[in-house]
Each structure stands twice: as structure tokens, then as C-alpha cells.
C-alpha atoms as a PDB file:
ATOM      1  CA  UNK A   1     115.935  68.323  74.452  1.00  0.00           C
ATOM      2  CA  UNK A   2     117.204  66.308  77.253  1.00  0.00           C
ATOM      3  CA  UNK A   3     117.970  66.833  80.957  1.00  0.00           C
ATOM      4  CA  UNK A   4     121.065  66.546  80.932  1.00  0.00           C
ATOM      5  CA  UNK A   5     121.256  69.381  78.456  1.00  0.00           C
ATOM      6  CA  UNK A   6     119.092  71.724  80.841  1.00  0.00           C
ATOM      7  CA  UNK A   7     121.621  73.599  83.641  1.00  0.00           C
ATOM      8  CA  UNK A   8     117.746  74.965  84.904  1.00  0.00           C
ATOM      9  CA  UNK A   9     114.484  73.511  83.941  1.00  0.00           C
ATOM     10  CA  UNK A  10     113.056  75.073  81.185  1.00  0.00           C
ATOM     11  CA  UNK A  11     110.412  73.656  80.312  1.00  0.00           C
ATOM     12  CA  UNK A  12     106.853  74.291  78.468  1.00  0.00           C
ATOM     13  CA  UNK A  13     103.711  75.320  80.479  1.00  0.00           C
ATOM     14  CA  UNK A  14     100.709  73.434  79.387  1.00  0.00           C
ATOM     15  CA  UNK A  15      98.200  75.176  81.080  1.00  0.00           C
ATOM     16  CA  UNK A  16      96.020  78.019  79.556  1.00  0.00           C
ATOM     17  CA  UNK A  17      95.921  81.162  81.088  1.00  0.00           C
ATOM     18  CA  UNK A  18      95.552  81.227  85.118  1.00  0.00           C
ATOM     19  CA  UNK A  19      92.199  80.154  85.948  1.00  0.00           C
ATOM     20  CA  UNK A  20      90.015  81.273  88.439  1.00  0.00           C
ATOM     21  CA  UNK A  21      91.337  80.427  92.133  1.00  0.00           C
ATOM     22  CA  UNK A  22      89.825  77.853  93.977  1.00  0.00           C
ATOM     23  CA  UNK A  23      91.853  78.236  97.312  1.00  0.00           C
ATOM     24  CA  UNK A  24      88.314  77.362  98.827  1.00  0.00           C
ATOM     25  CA  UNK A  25      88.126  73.820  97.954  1.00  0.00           C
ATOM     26  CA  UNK A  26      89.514  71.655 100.277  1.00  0.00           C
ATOM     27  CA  UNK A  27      89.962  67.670  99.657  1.00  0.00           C
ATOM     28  CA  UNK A  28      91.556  65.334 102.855  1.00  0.00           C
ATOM     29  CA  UNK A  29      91.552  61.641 103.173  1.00  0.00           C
ATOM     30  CA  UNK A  30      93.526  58.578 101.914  1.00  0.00           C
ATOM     31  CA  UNK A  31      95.703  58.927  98.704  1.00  0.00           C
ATOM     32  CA  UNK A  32      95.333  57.297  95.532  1.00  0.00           C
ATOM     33  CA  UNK A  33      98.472  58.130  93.248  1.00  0.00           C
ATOM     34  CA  UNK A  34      97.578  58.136  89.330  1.00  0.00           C
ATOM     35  CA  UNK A  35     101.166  58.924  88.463  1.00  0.00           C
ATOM     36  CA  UNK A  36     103.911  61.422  88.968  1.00  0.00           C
ATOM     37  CA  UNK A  37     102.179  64.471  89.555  1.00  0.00           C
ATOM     38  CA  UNK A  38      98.299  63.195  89.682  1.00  0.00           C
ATOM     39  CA  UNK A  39      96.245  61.807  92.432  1.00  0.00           C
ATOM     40  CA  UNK A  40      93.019  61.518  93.711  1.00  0.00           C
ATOM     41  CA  UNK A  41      92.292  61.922  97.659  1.00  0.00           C
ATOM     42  CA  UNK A  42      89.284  60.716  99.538  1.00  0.00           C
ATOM     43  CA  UNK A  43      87.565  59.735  96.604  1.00  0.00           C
ATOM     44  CA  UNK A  44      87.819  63.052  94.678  1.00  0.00           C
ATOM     45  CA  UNK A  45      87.909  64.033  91.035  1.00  0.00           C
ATOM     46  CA  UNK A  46      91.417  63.476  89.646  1.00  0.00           C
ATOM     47  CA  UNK A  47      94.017  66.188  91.036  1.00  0.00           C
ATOM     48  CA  UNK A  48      96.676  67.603  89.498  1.00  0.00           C
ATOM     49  CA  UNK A  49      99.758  69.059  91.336  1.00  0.00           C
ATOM     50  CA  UNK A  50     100.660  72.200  90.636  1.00  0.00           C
ATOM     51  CA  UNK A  51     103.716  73.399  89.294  1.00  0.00           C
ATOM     52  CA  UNK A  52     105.391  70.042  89.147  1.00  0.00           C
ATOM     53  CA  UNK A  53     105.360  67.839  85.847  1.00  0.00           C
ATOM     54  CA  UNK A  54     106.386  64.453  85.829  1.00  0.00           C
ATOM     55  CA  UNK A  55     107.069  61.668  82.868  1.00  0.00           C
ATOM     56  CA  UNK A  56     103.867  60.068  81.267  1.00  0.00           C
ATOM     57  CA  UNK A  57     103.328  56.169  82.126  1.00  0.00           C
ATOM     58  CA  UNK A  58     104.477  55.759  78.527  1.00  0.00           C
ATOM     59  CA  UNK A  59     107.606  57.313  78.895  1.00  0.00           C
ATOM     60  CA  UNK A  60     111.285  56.037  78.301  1.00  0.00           C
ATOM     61  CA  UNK A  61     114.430  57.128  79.761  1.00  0.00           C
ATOM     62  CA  UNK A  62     117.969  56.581  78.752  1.00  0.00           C
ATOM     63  CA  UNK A  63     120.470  55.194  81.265  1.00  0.00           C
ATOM     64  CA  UNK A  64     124.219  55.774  81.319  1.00  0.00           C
ATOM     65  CA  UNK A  65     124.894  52.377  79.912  1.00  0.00           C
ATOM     66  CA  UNK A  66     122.544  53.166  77.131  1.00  0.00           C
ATOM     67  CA  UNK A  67     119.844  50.906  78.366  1.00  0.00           C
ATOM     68  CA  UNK A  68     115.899  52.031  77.773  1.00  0.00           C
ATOM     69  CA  UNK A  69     114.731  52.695  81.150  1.00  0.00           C
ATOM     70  CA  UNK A  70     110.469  53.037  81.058  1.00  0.00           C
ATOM     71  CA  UNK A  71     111.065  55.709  83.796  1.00  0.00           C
ATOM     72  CA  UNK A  72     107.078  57.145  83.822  1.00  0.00           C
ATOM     73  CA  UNK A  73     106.070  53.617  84.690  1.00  0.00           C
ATOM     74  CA  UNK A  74     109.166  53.564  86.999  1.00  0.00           C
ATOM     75  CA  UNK A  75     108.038  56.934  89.106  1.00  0.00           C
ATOM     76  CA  UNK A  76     103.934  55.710  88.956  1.00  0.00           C
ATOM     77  CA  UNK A  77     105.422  52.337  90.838  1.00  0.00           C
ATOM     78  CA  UNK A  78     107.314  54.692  93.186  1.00  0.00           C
ATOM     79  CA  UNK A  79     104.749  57.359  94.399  1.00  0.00           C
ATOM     80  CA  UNK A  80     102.638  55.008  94.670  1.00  0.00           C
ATOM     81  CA  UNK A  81     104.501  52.539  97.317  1.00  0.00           C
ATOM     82  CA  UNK A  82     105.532  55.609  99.171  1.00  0.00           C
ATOM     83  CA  UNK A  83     101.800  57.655  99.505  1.00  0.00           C
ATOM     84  CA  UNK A  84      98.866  55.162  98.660  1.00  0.00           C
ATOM     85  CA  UNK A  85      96.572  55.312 101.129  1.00  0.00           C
ATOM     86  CA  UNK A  86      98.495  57.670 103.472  1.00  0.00           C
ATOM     87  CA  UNK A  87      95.796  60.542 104.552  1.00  0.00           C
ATOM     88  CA  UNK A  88      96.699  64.030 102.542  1.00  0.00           C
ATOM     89  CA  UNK A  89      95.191  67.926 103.024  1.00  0.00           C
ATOM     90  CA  UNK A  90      95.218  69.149  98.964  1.00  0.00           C
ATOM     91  CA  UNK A  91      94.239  72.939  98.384  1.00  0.00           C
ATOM     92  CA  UNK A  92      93.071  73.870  95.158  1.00  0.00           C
ATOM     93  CA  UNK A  93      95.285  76.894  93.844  1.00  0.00           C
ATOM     94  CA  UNK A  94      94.029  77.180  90.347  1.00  0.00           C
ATOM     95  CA  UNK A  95      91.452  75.115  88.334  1.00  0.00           C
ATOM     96  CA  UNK A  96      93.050  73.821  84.725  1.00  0.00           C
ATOM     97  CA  UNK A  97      91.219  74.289  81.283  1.00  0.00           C
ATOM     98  CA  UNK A  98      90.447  70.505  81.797  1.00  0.00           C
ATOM     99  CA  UNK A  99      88.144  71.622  84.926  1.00  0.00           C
ATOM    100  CA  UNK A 100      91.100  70.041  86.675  1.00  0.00           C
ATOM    101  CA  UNK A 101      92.191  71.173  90.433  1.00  0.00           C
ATOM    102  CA  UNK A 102      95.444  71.949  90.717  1.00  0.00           C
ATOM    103  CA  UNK A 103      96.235  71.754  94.334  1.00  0.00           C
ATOM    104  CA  UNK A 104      98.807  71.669  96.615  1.00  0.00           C
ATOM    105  CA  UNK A 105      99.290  68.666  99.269  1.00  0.00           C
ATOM    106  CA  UNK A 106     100.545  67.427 102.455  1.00  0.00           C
ATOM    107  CA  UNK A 107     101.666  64.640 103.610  1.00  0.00           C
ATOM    108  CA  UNK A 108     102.278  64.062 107.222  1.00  0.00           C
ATOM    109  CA  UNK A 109     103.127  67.519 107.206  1.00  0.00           C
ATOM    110  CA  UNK A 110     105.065  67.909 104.544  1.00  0.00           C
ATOM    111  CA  UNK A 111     104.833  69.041 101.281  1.00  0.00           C
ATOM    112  CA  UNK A 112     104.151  66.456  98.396  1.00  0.00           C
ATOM    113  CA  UNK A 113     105.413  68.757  95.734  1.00  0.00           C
ATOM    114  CA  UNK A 114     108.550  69.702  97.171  1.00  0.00           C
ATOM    115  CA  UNK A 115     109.357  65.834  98.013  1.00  0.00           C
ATOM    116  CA  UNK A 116     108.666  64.630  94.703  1.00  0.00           C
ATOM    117  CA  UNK A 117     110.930  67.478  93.009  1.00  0.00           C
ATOM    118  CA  UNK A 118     113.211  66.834  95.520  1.00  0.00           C
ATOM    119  CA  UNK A 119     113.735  63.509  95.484  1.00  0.00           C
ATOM    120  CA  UNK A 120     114.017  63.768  91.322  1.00  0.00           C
ATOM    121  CA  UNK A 121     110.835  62.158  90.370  1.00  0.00           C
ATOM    122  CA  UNK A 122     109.344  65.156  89.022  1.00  0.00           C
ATOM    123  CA  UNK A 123     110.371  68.438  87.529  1.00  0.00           C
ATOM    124  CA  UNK A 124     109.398  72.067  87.733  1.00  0.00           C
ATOM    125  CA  UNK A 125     107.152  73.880  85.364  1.00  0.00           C
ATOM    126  CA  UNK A 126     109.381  77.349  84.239  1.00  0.00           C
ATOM    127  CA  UNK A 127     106.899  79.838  84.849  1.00  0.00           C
ATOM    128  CA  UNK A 128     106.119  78.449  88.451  1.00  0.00           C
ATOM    129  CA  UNK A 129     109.378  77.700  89.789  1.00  0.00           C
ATOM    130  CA  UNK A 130     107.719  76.736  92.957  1.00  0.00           C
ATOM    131  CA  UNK A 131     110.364  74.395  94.159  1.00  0.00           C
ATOM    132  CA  UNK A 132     113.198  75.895  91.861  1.00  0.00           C
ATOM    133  CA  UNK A 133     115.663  75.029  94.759  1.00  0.00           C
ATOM    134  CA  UNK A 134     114.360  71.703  95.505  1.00  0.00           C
ATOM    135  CA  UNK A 135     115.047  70.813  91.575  1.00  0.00           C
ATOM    136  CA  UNK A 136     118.396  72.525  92.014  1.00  0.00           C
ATOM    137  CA  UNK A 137     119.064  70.088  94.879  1.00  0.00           C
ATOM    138  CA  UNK A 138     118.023  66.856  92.313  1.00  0.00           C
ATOM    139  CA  UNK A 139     120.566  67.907  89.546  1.00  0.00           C
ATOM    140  CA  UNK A 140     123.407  68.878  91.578  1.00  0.00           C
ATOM    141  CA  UNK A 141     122.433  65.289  93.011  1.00  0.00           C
ATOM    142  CA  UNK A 142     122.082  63.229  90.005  1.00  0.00           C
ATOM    143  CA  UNK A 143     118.686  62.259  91.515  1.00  0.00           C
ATOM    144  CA  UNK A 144     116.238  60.344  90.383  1.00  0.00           C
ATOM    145  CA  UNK A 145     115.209  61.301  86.510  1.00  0.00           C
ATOM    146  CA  UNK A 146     118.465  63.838  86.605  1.00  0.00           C
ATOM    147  CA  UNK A 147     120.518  61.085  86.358  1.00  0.00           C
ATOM    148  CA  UNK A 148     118.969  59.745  82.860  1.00  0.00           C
ATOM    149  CA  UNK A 149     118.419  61.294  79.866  1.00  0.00           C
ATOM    150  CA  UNK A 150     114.894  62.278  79.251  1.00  0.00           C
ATOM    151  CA  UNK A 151     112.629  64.167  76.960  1.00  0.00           C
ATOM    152  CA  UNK A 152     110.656  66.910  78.647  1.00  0.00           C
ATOM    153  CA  UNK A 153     107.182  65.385  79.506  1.00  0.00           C
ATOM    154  CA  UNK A 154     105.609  68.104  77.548  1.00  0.00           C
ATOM    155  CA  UNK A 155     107.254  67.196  74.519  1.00  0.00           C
ATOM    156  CA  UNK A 156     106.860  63.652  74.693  1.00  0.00           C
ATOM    157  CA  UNK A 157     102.989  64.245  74.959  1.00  0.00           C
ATOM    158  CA  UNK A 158     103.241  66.168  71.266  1.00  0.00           C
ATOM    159  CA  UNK A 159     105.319  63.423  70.059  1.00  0.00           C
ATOM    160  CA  UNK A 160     102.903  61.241  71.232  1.00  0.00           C
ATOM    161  CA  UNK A 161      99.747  63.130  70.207  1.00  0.00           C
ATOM    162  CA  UNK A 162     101.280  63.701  66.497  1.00  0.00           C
ATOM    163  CA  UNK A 163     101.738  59.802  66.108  1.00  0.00           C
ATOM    164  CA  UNK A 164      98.238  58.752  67.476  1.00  0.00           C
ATOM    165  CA  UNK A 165      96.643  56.340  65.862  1.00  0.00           C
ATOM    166  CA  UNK A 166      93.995  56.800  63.573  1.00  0.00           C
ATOM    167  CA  UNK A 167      90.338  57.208  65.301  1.00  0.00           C
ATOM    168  CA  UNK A 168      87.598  54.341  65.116  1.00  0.00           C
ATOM    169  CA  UNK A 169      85.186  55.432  63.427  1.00  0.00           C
ATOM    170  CA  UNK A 170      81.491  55.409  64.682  1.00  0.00           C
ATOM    171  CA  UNK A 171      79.546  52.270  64.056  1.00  0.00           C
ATOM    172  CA  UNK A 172      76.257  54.434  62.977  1.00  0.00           C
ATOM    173  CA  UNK A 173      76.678  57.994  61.649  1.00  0.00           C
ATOM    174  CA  UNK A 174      73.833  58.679  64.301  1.00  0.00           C
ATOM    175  CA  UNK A 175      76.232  57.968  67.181  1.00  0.00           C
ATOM    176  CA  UNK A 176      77.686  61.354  67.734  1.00  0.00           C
ATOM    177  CA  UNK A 177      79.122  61.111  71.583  1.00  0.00           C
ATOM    178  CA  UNK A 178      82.466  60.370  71.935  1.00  0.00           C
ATOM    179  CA  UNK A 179      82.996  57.706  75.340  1.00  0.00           C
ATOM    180  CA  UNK A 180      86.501  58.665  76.171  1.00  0.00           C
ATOM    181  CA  UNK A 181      88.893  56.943  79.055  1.00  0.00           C
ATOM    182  CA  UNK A 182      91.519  59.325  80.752  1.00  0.00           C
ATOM    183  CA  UNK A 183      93.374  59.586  84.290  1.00  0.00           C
ATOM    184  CA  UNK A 184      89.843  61.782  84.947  1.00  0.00           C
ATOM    185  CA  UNK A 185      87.682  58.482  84.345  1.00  0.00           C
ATOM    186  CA  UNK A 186      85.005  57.300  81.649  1.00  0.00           C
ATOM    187  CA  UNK A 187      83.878  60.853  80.163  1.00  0.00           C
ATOM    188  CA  UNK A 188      81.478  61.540  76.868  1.00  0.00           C
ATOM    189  CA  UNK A 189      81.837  64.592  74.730  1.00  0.00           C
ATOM    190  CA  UNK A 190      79.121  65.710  72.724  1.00  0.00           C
ATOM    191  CA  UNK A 191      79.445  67.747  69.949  1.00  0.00           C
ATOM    192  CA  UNK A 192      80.146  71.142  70.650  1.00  0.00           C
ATOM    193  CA  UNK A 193      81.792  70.775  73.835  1.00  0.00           C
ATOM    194  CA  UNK A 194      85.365  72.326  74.134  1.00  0.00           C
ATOM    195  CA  UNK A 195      87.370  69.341  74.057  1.00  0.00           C
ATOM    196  CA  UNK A 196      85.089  66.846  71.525  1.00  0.00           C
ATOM    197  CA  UNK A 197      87.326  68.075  68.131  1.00  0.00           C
ATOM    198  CA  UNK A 198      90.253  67.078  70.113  1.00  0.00           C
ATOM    199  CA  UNK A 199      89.320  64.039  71.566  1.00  0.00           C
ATOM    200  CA  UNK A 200      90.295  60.391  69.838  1.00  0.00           C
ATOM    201  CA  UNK A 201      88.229  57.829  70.389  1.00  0.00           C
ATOM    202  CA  UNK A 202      90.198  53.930  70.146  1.00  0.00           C
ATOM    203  CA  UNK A 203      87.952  51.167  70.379  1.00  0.00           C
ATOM    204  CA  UNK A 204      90.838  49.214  70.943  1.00  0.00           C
ATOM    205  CA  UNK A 205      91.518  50.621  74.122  1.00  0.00           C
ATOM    206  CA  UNK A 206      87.939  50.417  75.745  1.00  0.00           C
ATOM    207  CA  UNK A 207      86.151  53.704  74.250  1.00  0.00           C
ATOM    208  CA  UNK A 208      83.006  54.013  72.518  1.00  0.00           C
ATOM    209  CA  UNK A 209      80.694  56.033  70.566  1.00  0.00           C
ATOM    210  CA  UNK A 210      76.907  56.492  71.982  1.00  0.00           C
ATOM    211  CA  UNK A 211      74.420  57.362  70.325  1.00  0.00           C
ATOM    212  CA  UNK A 212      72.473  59.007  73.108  1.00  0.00           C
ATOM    213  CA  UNK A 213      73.718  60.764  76.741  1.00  0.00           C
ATOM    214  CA  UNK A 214      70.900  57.931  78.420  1.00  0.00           C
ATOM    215  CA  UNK A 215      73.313  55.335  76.650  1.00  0.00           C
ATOM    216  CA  UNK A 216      76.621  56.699  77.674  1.00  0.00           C
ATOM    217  CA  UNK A 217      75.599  57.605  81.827  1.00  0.00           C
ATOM    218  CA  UNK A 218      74.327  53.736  81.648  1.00  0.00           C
ATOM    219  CA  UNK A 219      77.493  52.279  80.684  1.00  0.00           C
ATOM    220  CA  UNK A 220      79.202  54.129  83.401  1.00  0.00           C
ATOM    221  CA  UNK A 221      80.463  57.173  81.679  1.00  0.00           C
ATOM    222  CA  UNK A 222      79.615  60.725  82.806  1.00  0.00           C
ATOM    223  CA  UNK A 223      79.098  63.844  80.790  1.00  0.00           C
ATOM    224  CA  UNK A 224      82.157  66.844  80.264  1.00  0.00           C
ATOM    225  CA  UNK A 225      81.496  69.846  82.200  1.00  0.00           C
ATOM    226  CA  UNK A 226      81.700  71.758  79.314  1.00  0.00           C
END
């Protein structure tokens, strides 16, 4: 499915059910943009945006000409000229089954969402439709990622997670605790926590199997939260 194929975004909602709001927590200071639609502000946990999805760092595009665009690494590069280290106010709506915030942000004022949608370097997630006329603004426009053909970001991360590698196995049997590396930082998963089935460990990539929690919190990783 490509954009270009898509009169209205229609796209797949991640998320789990609606969490629990969190309208209560409150994060301000400089911005640090992890890509499209993630960011940490004053030094917080990673945020996610909410209701917006945008392409994975790993993502390609397709240009008119037929050229391979890598159009994730293309909108990281761009968000982050435009909004490091400018000072943002992020709301948490809704915490994510990752323990993620999802928040909503401004930027001198305006709204980070909406610009980002608007400006075509992020979409709209179909059950939000937040900024449904800001996206319809982008296509009529040919802005941004709605002038390329793209995969939805939701089905490139399947594609992706169906072709991932092989895991490296543990070097001891006894070594249990899965160090994993994410856009939420050095985390270990010990068995029976709700994402340790799911998670991958590559070796090749920096992650690493401990054989004790001591271990892991000494080489800089920090436990799930459940």
C-alpha cells in the first residue's frame, strides 16, 4: 500500500487499547528529536507524539524518477535542524503499552504535531485523525512524503520485524537477561516481563545477555518497568 494510493490516510493503529491518561505529567525544556514523531525534552524518558506516525530511520521512499529516496533518515535530519534544542511544553495524553508518553507539544506556541503533518513529514494515525485537515492540506500539496511513494510506517515495521535476523544466542545458558538498545535507551528484560518473548537480542548491534540485574545496571542498562 502506498501513499499515493491512499485519497485519506488509512492507516494501522499500533497502540493497544487507550491507556490510562496522564494529562498530569508535564515535561518543558530543550528538545532532542529521535525521529519523526519521537523526542525527548529536558532530559526526559523518550516521548512519543500522539496521533502522528512518521517513517522509521530505515525507511525508503520512491521518487518520481524512480530513484530510492531513504526518506525516514531524510525527515530524522529535518526535525531535527528545525527543533533541537528549541524549549517545548509536552502533555502526556495517554501512556503506550511500552510505558511510553504520548504527549502533545509546543513549540513557540505552536503545535508540533500539526506542523509536522502539515508540512508532510508525518502522517495521521486513522482512529485519531487529530490533524485530519492538516494531512489533507499535505496531499492536496504534494508535500513532503505525499509526493513519494511510501509504505505505511506500520507496515514497514512488520516487514521489517518478519525478516529480522536470527537472535545471538546467550554465551552461558545461565545468562537469562536480555540487554536490549531502542529509541527508549539501554533496557534489560528478564524473563517474565511483558516484552522479553518479543525482544531480539543482536550482538552485532551492541546488545548483550547478563547473567545477573547487578551486571546489566553496571554496564549502563536499566531494568523494564514491567
Amino acid at each position: 500500500m502506498y501513499l499515493r494510493h491512499i485519497a485519506i490516510s488509512t492507516f494501522v493503529v499500533l497502540l493497544s487499547a487507550p491507556a490510562m491518561a496522564r494529562a498530569d505529567l508535564v515535561f518543558s525544556g530543550p528538545v532532542v528529536m529521535s525521529d519523526g514523531d519521537s523526542l525527548r525534552v529536558g532530559g526526559s524518558q523518550n516521548l512519543r507524539l500522539i496521533g502522528i506516525d512518521a517513517p522509521e530511520l530505515d525507511q525508503a521512499c520512491t521518487l518520481d524518477t524512480g530513484a530510492t529516496f531513504d526518506c525516514g533518515a531524510w525527515v530524522a535530519k529535518t526535525v531535527r535542524k528545525a527543533f533541537n534544542g528549541r524549549e517545548a511544553i509536552c502533555t502526556a495524553q495517554q501512556i503506550d503499552r511500552y510505558d511510553r508518553p504520548l504527549v502533545t507539544c509546543t513549540i513557540g506556541g505552536e503545535d508540533l504535531g500539526a506542523r509536522l503533518v502539515r508540512e508532510g513529514l508525518a502522517l495521521t494515525y486513522r482512529d485519531s485523525q487529530i490533524y485530519a485537515a492538516e494531512e489533507k492540506a499535505a496531499i492536496l500539496a504534494d508535500r513532503g512524503l505525499w509526493s513519494m511513494e511510501m509504505k505505511d510506517p506500520s507496515e514497514h515495521r512488520r516487514a521489517r520485524a518478519t525478516n529480522r535476523p536470527a537472535q545471538s544466542p546467550a554465551p552461558n545458558p545461565a545468562c537469562t537477561i536480555k540487554g536490549n538498545i531502542s529509541s527508549n535507551g539501554r533496557i534489560y528484560h528478564r524473563p517474565g516481563d511483558e516484552n522479553y518473548a518479543r525482544t531480539n537480542i543482536r550482538v552485532d548491534r551492541g546488545e548483550r545477555w547478563f547473567c545477573s540485574e547487578a551486571e546489566a545496571r553496571a554496564a549502563g542498562w536499566r531494568g523494564a518497568r514491567r
